[in-house]
C-alpha atoms as a PDB file:
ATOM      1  CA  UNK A   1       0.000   0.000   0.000  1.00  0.00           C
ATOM      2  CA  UNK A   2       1.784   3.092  -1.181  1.00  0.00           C
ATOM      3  CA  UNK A   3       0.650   6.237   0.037  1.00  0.00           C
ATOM      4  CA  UNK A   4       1.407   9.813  -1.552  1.00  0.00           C
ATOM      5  CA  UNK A   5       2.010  11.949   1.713  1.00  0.00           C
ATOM      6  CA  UNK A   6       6.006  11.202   3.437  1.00  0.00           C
ATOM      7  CA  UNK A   7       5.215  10.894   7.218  1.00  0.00           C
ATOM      8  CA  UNK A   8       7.655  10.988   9.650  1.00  0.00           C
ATOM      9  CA  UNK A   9       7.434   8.797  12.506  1.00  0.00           C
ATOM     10  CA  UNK A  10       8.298  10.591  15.722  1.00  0.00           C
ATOM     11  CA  UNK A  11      11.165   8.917  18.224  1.00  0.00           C
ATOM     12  CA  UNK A  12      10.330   8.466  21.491  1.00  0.00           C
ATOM     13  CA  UNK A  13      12.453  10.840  22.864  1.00  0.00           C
ATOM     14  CA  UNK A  14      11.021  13.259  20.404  1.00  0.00           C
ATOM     15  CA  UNK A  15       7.475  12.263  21.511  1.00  0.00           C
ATOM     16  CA  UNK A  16       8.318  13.076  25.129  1.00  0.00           C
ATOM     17  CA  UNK A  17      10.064  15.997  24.397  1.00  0.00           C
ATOM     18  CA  UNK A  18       6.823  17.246  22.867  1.00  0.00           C
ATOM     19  CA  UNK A  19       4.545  15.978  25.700  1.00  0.00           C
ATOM     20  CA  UNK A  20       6.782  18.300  28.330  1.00  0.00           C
ATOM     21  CA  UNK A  21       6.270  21.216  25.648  1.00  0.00           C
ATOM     22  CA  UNK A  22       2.490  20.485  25.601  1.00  0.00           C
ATOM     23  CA  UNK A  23       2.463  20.357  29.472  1.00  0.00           C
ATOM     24  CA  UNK A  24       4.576  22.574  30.619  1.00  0.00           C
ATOM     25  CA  UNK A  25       2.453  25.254  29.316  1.00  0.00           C
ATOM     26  CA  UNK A  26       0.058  24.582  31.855  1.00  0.00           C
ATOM     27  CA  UNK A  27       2.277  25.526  34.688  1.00  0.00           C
ATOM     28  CA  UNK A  28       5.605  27.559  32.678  1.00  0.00           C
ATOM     29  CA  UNK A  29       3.664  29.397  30.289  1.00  0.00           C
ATOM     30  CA  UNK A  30       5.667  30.410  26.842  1.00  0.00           C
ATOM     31  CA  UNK A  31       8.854  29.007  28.470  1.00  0.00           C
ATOM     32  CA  UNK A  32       9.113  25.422  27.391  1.00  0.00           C
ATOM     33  CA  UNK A  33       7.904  26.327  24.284  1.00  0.00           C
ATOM     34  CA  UNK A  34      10.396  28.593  23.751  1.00  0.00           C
ATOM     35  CA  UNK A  35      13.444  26.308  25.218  1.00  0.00           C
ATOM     36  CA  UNK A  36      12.732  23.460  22.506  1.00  0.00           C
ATOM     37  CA  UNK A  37      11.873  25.645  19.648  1.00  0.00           C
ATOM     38  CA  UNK A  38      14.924  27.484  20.158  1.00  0.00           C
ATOM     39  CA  UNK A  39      17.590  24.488  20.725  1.00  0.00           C
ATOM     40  CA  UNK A  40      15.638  22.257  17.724  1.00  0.00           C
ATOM     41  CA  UNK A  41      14.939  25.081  15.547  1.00  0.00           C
ATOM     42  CA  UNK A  42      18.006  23.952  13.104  1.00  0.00           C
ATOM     43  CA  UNK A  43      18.432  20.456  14.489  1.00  0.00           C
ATOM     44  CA  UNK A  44      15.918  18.987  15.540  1.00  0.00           C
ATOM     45  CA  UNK A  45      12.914  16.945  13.864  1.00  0.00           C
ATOM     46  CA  UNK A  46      10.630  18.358  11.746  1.00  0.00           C
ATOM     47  CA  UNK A  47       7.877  17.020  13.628  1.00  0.00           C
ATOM     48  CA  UNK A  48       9.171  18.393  17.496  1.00  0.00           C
ATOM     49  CA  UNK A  49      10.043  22.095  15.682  1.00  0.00           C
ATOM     50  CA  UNK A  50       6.844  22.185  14.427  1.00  0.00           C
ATOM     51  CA  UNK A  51       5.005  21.044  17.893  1.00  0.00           C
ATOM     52  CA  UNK A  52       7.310  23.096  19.738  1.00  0.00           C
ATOM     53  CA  UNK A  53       6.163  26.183  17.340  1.00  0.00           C
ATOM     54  CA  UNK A  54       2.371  25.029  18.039  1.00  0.00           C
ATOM     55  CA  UNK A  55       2.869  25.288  21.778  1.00  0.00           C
ATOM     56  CA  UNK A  56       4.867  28.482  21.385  1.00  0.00           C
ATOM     57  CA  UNK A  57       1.489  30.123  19.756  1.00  0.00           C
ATOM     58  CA  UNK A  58      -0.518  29.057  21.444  1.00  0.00           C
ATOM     59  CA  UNK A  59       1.275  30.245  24.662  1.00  0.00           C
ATOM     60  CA  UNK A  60       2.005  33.756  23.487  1.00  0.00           C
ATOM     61  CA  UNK A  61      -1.569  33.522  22.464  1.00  0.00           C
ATOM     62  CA  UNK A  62      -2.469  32.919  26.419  1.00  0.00           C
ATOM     63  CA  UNK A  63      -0.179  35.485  27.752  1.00  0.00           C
ATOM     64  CA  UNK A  64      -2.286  38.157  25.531  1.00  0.00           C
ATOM     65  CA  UNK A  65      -5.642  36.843  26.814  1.00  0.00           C
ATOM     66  CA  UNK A  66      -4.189  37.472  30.636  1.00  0.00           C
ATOM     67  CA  UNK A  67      -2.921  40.566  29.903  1.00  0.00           C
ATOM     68  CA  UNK A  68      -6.236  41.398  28.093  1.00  0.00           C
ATOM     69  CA  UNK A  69      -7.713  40.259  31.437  1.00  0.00           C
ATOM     70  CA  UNK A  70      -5.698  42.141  33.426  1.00  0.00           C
ATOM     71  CA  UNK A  71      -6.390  45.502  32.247  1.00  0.00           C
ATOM     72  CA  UNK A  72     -10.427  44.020  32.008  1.00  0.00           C
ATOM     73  CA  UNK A  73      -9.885  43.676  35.532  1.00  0.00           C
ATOM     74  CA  UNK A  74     -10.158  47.661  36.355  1.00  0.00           C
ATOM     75  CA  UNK A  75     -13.607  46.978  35.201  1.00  0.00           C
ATOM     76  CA  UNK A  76     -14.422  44.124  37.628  1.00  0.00           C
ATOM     77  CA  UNK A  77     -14.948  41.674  34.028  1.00  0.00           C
ATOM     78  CA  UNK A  78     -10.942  40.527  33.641  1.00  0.00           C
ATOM     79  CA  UNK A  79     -11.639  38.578  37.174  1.00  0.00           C
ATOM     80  CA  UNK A  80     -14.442  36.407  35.462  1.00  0.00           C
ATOM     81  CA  UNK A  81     -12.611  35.387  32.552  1.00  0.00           C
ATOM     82  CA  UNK A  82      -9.079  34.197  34.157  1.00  0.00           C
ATOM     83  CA  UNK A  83     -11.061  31.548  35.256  1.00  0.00           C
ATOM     84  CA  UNK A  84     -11.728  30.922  32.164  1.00  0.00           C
ATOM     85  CA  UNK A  85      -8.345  30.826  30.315  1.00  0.00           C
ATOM     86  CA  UNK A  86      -6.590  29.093  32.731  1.00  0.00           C
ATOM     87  CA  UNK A  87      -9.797  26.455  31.906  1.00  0.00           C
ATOM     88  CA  UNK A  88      -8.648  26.891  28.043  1.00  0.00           C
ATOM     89  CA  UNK A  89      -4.828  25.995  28.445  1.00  0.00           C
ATOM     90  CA  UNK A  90      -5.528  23.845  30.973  1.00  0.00           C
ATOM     91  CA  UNK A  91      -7.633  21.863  28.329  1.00  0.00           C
ATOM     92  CA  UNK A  92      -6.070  22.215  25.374  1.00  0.00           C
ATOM     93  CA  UNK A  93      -2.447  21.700  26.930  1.00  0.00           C
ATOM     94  CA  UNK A  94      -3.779  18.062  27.940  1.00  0.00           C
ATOM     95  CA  UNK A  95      -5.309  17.289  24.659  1.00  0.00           C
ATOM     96  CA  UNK A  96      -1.700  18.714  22.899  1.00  0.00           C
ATOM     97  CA  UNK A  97       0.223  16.334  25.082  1.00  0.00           C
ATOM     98  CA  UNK A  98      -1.720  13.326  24.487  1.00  0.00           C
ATOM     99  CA  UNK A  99      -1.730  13.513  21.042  1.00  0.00           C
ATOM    100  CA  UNK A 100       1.907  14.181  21.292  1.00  0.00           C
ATOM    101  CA  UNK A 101       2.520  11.280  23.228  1.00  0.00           C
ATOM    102  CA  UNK A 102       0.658   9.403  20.386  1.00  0.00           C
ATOM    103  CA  UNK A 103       3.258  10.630  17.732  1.00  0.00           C
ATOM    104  CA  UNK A 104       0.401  12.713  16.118  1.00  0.00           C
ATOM    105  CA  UNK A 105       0.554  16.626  15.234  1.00  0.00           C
ATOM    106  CA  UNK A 106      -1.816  18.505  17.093  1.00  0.00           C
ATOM    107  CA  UNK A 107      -3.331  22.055  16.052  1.00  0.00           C
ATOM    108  CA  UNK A 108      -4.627  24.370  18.750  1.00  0.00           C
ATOM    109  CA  UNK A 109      -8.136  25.900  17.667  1.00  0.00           C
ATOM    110  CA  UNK A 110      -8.175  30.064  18.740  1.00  0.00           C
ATOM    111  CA  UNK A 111      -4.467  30.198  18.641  1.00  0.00           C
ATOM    112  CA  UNK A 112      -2.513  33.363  17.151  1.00  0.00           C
ATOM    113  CA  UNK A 113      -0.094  31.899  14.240  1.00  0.00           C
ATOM    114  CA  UNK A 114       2.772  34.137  14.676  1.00  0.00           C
ATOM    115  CA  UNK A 115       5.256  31.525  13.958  1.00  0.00           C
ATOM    116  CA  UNK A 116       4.799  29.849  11.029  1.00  0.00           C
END
């Protein structure tokens, strides 16, 4: 069975490499993210640069929302929706590193593509 599209099989190191980006969001914010993009940019698989530039997106995208919700909180309405984010990465961080642990891409919905 011959298939058109090349897929590359992630390692297992690569896998949990990816699952620690995923997660560490949760707690670290942008910083994981940023640690793997930046030391696999030129090295690394194309599969854990692209995951790590995923995560990094969706992170930065998550930093604006609090600081969004920060200045919303001058107006009482930013302390109802950090709830709310944290709820959003919290999520979507556990469904990233699952998939990752799977070997499968994952693409957060709502996310910023600054990094492309």
């Amino acid at each position: 069975m011959e298939t058109s599209n090349i897929v590359e099989v992630a390692s297992r190191d690569n896998r949990n490499i990816a699952v620690l980006t995923h997660a560490g969001g949760i707690l670290f914010g942008f910083i994981p993210a940023l640690i793997v993009y930046l030391l696999k940019k030129d090295s690394g698989s194309v599969w854990l640069v692209q995951q790590s530039k995923e995560a990094l997106n969706f992170q930065i995208t998550m930093l604006i929302a609090y600081v969004v919700a920060s200045i919303l909180s001058a107006l009482l309405i930013g302390i109802l929706i950090f709830p709310l984010i944290f709820m959003v990465n919290l999520i979507f961080c556990i469904l990233a590193a699952i998939k990752a642990s799977n070997g499968e891409s994952y693409r957060y919905p709502l996310t910023l593509r600054l990094l492309s």
